[in-house]
PDB file of N, CA and C in Angstrom:
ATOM      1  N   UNK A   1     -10.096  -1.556  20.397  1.00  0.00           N
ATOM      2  CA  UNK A   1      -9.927  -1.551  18.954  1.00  0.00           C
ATOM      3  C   UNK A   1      -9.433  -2.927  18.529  1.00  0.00           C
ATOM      4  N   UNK A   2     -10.032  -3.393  17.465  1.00  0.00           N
ATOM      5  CA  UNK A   2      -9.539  -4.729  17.240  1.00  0.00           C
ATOM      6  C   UNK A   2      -8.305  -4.260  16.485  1.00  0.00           C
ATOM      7  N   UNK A   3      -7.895  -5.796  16.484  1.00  0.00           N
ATOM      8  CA  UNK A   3      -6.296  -5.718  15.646  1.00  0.00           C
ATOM      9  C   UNK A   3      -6.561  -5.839  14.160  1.00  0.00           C
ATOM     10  N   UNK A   4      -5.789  -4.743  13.794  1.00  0.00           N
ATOM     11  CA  UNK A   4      -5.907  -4.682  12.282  1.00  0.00           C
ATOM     12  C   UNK A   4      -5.231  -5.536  11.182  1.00  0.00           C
ATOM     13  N   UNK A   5      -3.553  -5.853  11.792  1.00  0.00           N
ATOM     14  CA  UNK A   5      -2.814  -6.444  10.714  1.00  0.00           C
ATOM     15  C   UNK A   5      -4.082  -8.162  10.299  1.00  0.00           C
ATOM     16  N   UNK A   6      -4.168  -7.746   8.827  1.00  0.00           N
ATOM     17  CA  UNK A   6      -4.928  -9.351   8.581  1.00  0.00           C
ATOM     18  C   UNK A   6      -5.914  -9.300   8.289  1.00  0.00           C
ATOM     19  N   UNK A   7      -6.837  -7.700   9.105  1.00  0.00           N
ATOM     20  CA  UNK A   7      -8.029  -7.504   8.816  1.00  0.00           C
ATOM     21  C   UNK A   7      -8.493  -7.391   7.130  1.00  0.00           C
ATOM     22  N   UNK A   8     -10.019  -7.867   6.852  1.00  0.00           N
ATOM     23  CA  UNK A   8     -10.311  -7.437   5.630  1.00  0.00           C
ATOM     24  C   UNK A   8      -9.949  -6.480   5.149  1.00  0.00           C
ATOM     25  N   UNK A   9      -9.763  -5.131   6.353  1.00  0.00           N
ATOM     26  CA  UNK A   9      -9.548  -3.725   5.171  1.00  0.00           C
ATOM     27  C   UNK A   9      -8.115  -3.774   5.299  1.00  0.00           C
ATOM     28  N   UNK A  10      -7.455  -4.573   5.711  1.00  0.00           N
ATOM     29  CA  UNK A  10      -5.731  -4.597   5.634  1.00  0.00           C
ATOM     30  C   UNK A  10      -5.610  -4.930   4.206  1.00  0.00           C
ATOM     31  N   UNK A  11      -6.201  -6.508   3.983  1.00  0.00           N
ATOM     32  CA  UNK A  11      -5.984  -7.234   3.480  1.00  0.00           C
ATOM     33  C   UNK A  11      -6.347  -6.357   1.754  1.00  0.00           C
ATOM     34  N   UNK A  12      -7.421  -5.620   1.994  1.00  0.00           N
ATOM     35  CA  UNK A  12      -7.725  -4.859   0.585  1.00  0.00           C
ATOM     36  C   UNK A  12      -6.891  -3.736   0.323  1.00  0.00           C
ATOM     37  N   UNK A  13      -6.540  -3.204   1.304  1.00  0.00           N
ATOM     38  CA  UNK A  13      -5.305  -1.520   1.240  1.00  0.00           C
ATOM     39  C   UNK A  13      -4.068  -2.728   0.358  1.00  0.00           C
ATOM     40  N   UNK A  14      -3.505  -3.850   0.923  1.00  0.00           N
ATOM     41  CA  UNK A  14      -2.198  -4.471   0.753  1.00  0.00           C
ATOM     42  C   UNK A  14      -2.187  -4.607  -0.913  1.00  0.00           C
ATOM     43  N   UNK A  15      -3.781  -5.471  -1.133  1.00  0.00           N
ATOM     44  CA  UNK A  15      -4.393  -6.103  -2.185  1.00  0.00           C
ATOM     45  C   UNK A  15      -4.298  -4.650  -3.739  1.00  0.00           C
ATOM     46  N   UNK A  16      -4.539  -3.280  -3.219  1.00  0.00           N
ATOM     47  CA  UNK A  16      -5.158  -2.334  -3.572  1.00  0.00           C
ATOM     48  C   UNK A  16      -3.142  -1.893  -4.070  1.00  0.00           C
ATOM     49  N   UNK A  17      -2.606  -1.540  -2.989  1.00  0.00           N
ATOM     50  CA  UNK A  17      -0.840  -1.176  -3.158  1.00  0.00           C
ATOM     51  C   UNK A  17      -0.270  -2.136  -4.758  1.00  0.00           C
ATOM     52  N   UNK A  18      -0.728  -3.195  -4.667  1.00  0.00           N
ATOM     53  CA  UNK A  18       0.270  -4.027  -4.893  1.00  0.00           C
ATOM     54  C   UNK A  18      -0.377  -3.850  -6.555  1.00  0.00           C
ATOM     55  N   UNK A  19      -1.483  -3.697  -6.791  1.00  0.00           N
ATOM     56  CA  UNK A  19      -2.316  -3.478  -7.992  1.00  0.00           C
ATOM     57  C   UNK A  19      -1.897  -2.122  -8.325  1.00  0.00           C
ATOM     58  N   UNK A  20      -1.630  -1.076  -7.562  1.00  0.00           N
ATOM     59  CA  UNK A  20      -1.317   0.049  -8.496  1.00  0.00           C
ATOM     60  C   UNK A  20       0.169   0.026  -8.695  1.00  0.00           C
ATOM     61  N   UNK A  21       1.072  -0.183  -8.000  1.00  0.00           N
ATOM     62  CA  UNK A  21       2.405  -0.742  -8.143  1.00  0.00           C
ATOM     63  C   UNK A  21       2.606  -1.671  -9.242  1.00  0.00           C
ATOM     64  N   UNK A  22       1.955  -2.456  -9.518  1.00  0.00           N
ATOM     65  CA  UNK A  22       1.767  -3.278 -10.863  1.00  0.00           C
ATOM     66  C   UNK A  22       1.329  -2.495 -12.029  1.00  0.00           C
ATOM     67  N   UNK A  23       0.432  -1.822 -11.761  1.00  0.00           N
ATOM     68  CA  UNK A  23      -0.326  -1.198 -12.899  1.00  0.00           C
ATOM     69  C   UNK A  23       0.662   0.178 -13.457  1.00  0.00           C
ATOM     70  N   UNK A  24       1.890   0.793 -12.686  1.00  0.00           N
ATOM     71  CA  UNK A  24       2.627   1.534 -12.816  1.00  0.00           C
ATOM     72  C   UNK A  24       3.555   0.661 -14.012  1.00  0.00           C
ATOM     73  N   UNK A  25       4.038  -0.355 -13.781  1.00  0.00           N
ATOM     74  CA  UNK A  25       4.930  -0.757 -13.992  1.00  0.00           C
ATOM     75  C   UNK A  25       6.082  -1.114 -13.477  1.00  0.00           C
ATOM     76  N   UNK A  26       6.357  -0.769 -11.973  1.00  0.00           N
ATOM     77  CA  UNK A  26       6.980  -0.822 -11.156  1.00  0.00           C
ATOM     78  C   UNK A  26       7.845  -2.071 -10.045  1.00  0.00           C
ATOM     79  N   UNK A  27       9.049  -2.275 -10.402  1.00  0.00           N
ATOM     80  CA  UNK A  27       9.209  -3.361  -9.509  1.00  0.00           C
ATOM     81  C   UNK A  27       8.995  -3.405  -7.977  1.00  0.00           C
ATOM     82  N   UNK A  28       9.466  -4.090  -7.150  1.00  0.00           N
ATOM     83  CA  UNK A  28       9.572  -3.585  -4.996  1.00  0.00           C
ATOM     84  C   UNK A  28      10.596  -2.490  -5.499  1.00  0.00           C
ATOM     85  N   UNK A  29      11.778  -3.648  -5.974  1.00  0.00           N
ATOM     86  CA  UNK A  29      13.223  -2.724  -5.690  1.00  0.00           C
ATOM     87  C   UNK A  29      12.806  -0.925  -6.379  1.00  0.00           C
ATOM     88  N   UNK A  30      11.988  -1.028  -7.773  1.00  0.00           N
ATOM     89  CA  UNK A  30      11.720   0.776  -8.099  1.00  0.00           C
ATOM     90  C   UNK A  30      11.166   1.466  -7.462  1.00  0.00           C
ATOM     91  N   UNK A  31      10.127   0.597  -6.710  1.00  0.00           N
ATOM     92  CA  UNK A  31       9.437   1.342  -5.549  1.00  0.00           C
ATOM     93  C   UNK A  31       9.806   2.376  -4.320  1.00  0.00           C
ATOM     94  N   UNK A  32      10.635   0.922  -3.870  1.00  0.00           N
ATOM     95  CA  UNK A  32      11.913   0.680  -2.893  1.00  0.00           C
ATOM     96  C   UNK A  32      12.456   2.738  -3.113  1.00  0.00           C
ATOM     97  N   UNK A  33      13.134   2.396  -4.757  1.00  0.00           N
ATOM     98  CA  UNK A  33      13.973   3.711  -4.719  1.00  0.00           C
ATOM     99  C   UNK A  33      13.452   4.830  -4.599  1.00  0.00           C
ATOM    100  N   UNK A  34      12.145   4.957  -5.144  1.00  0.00           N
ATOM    101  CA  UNK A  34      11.719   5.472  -5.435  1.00  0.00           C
ATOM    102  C   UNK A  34      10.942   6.562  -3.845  1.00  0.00           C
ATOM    103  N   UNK A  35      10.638   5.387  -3.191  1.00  0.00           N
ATOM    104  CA  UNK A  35      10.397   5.576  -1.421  1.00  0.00           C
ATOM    105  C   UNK A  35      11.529   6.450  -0.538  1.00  0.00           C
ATOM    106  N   UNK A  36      12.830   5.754  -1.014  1.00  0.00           N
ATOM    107  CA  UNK A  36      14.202   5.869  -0.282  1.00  0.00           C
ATOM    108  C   UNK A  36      14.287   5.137   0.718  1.00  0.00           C
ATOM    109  N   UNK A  37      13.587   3.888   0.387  1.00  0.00           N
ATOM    110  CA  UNK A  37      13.526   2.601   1.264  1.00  0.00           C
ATOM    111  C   UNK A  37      14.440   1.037   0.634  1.00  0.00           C
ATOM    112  N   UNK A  38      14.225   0.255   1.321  1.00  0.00           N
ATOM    113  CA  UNK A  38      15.058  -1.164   0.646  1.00  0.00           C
ATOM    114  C   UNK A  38      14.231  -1.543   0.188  1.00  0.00           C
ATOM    115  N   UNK A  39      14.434  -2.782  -0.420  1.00  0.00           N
ATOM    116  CA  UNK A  39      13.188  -3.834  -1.727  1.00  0.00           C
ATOM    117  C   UNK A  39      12.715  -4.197  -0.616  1.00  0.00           C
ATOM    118  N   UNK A  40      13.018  -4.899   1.128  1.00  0.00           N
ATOM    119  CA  UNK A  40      12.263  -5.452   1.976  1.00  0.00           C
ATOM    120  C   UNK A  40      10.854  -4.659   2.660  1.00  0.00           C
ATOM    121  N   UNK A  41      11.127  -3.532   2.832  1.00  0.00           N
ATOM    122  CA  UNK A  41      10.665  -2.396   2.908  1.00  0.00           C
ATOM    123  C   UNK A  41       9.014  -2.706   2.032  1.00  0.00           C
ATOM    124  N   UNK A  42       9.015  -2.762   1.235  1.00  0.00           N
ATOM    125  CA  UNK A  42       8.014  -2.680   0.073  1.00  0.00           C
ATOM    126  C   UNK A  42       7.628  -4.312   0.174  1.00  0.00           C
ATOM    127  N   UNK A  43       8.396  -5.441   0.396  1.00  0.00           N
ATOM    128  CA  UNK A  43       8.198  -6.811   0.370  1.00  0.00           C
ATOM    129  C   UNK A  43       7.632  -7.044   2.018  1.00  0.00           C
ATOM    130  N   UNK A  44       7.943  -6.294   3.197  1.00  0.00           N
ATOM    131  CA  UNK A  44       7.193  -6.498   4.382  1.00  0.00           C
ATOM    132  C   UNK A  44       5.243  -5.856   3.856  1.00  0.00           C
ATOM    133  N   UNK A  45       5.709  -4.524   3.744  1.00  0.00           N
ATOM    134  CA  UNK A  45       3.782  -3.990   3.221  1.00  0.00           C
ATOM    135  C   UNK A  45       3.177  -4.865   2.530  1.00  0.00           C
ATOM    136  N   UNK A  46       3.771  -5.443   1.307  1.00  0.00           N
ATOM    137  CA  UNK A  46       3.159  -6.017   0.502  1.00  0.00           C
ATOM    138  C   UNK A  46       2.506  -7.695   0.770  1.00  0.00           C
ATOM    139  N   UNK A  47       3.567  -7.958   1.690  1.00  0.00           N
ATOM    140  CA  UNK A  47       3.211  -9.520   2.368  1.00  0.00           C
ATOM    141  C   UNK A  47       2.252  -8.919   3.495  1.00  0.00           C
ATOM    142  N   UNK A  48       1.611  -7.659   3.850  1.00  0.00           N
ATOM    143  CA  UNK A  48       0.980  -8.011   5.324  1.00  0.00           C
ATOM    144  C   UNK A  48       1.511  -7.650   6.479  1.00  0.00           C
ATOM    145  N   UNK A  49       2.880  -7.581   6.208  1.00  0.00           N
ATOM    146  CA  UNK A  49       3.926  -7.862   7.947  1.00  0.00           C
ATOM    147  C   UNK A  49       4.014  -6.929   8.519  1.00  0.00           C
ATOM    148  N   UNK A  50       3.528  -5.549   7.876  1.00  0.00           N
ATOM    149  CA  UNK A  50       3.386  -3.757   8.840  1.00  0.00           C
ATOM    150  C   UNK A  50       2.514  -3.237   8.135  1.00  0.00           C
ATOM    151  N   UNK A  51       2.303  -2.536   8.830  1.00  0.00           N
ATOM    152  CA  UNK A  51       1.463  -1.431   9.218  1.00  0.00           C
ATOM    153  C   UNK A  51       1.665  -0.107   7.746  1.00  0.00           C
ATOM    154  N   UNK A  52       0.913   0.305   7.048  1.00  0.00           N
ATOM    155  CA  UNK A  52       0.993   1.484   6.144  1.00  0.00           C
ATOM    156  C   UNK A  52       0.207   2.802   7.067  1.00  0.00           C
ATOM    157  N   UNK A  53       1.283   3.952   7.293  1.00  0.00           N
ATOM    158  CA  UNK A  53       0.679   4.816   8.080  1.00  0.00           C
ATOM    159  C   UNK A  53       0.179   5.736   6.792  1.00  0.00           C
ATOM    160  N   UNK A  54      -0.426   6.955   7.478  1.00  0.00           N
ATOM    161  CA  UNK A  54      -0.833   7.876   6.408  1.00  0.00           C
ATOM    162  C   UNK A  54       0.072   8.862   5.872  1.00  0.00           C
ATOM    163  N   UNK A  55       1.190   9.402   6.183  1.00  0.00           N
ATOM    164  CA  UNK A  55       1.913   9.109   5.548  1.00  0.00           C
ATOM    165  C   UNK A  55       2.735   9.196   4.418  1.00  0.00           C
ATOM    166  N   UNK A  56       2.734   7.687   4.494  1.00  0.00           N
ATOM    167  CA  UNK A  56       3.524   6.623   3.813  1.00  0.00           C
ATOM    168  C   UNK A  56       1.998   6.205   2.889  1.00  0.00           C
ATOM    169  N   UNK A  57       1.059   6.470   2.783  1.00  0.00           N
ATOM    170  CA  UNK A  57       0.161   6.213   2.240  1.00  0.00           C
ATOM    171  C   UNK A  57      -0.275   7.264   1.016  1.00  0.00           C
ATOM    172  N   UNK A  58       0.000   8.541   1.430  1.00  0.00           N
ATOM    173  CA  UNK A  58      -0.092   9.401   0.961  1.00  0.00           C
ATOM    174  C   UNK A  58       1.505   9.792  -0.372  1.00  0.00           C
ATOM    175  N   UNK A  59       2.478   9.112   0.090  1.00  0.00           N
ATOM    176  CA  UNK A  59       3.465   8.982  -0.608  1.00  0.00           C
ATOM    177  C   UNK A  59       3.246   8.495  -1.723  1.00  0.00           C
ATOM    178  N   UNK A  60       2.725   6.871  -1.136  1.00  0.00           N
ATOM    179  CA  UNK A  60       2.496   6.181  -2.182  1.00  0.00           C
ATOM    180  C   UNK A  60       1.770   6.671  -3.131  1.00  0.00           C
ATOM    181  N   UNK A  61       0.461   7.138  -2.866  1.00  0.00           N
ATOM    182  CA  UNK A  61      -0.809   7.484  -4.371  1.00  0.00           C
ATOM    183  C   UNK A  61       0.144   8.459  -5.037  1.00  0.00           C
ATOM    184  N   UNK A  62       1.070   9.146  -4.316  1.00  0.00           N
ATOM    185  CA  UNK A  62       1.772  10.397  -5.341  1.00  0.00           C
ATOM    186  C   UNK A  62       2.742   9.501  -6.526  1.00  0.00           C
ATOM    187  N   UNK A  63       3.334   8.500  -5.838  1.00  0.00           N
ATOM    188  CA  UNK A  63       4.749   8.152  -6.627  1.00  0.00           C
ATOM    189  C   UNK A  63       3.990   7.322  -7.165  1.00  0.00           C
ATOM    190  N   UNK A  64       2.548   6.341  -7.154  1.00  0.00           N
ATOM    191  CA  UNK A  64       2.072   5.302  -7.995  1.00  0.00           C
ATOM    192  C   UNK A  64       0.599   5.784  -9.084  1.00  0.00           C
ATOM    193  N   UNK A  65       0.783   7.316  -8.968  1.00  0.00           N
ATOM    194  CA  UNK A  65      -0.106   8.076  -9.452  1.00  0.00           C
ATOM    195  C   UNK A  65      -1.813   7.574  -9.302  1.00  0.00           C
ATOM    196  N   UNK A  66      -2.314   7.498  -8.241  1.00  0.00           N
ATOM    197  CA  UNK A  66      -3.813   6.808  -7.946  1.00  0.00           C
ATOM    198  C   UNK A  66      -4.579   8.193  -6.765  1.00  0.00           C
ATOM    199  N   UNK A  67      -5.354   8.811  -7.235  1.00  0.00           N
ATOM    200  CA  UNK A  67      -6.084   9.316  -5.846  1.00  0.00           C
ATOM    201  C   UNK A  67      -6.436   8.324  -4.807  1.00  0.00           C
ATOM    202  N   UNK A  68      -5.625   9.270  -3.516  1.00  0.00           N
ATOM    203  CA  UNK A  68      -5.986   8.539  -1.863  1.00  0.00           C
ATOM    204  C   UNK A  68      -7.292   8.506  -1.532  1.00  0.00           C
ATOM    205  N   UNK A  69      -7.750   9.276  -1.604  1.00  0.00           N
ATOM    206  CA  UNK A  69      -9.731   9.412  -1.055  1.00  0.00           C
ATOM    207  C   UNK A  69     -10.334   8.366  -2.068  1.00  0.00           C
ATOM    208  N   UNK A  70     -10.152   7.919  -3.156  1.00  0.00           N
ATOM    209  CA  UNK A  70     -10.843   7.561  -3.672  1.00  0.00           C
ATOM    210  C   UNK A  70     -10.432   5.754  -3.470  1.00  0.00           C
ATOM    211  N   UNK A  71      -9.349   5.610  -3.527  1.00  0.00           N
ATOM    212  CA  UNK A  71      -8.859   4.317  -2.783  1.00  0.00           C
ATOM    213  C   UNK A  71      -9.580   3.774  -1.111  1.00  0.00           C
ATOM    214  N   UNK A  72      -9.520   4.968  -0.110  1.00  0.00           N
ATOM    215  CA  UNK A  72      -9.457   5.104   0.698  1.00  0.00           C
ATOM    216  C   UNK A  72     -11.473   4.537   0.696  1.00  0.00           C
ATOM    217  N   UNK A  73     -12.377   5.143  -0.240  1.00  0.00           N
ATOM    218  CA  UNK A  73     -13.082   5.084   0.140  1.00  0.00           C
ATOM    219  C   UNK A  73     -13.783   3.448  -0.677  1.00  0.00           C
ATOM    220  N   UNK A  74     -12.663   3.045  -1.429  1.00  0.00           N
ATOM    221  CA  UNK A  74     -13.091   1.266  -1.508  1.00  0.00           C
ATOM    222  C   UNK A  74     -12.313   0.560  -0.600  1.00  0.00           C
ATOM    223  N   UNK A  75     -11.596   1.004  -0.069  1.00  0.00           N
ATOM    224  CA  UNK A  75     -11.210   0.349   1.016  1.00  0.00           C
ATOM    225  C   UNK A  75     -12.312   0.118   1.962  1.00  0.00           C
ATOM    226  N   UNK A  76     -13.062   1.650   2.417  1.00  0.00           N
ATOM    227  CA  UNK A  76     -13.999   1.578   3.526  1.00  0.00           C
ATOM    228  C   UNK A  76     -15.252   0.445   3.226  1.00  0.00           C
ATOM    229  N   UNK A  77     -15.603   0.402   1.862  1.00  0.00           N
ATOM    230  CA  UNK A  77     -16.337  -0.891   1.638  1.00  0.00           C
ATOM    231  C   UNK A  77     -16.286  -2.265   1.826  1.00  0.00           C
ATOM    232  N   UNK A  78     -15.020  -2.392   1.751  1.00  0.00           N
ATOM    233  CA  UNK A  78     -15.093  -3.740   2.395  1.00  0.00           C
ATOM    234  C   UNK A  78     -15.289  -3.642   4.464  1.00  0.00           C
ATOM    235  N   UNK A  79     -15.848  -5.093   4.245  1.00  0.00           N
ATOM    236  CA  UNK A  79     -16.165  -5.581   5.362  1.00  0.00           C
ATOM    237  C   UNK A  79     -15.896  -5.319   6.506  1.00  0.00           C
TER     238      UNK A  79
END
């Protein structure tokens, strides 16, 4: 299995987080609370530096209000 951190579809899930987190209105740190995580927490995903399991993926579309399958499946479009 190749390595994922970096990959195109990393790079679009990270690209994809950080756009609905914006589009909420949401700072790291509201995120952060909102998770029951720290602002770094949300500032490691968002730079790239780990891994988003499913989850923690599935958290997210709830608390940033976005359907997962449907994310999930522009993700699969890229490259």
């Amino acid at each position: 299995m190749a390595k994922t951190l970096g990959s195109e579809r990393h790079k679009a899930l990270i690209a994809l987080l950080i756009a609905k987190r914006e589009d909420a209105s949401l700072t790291q740190t509201e995120l952060a609370s909102k998770l029951g995580e720290y602002q770094s927490f949300v500032a490691r995903l968002e730079s790239g530096q780990r891994r988003v399991d499913v989850v923690e993926f599935l958290e997210l579309s709830r608390i940033l209000n976005f359907d997962a399958m449907e994310a999930l499946a522009t993700i699969l479009r890229v490259g």
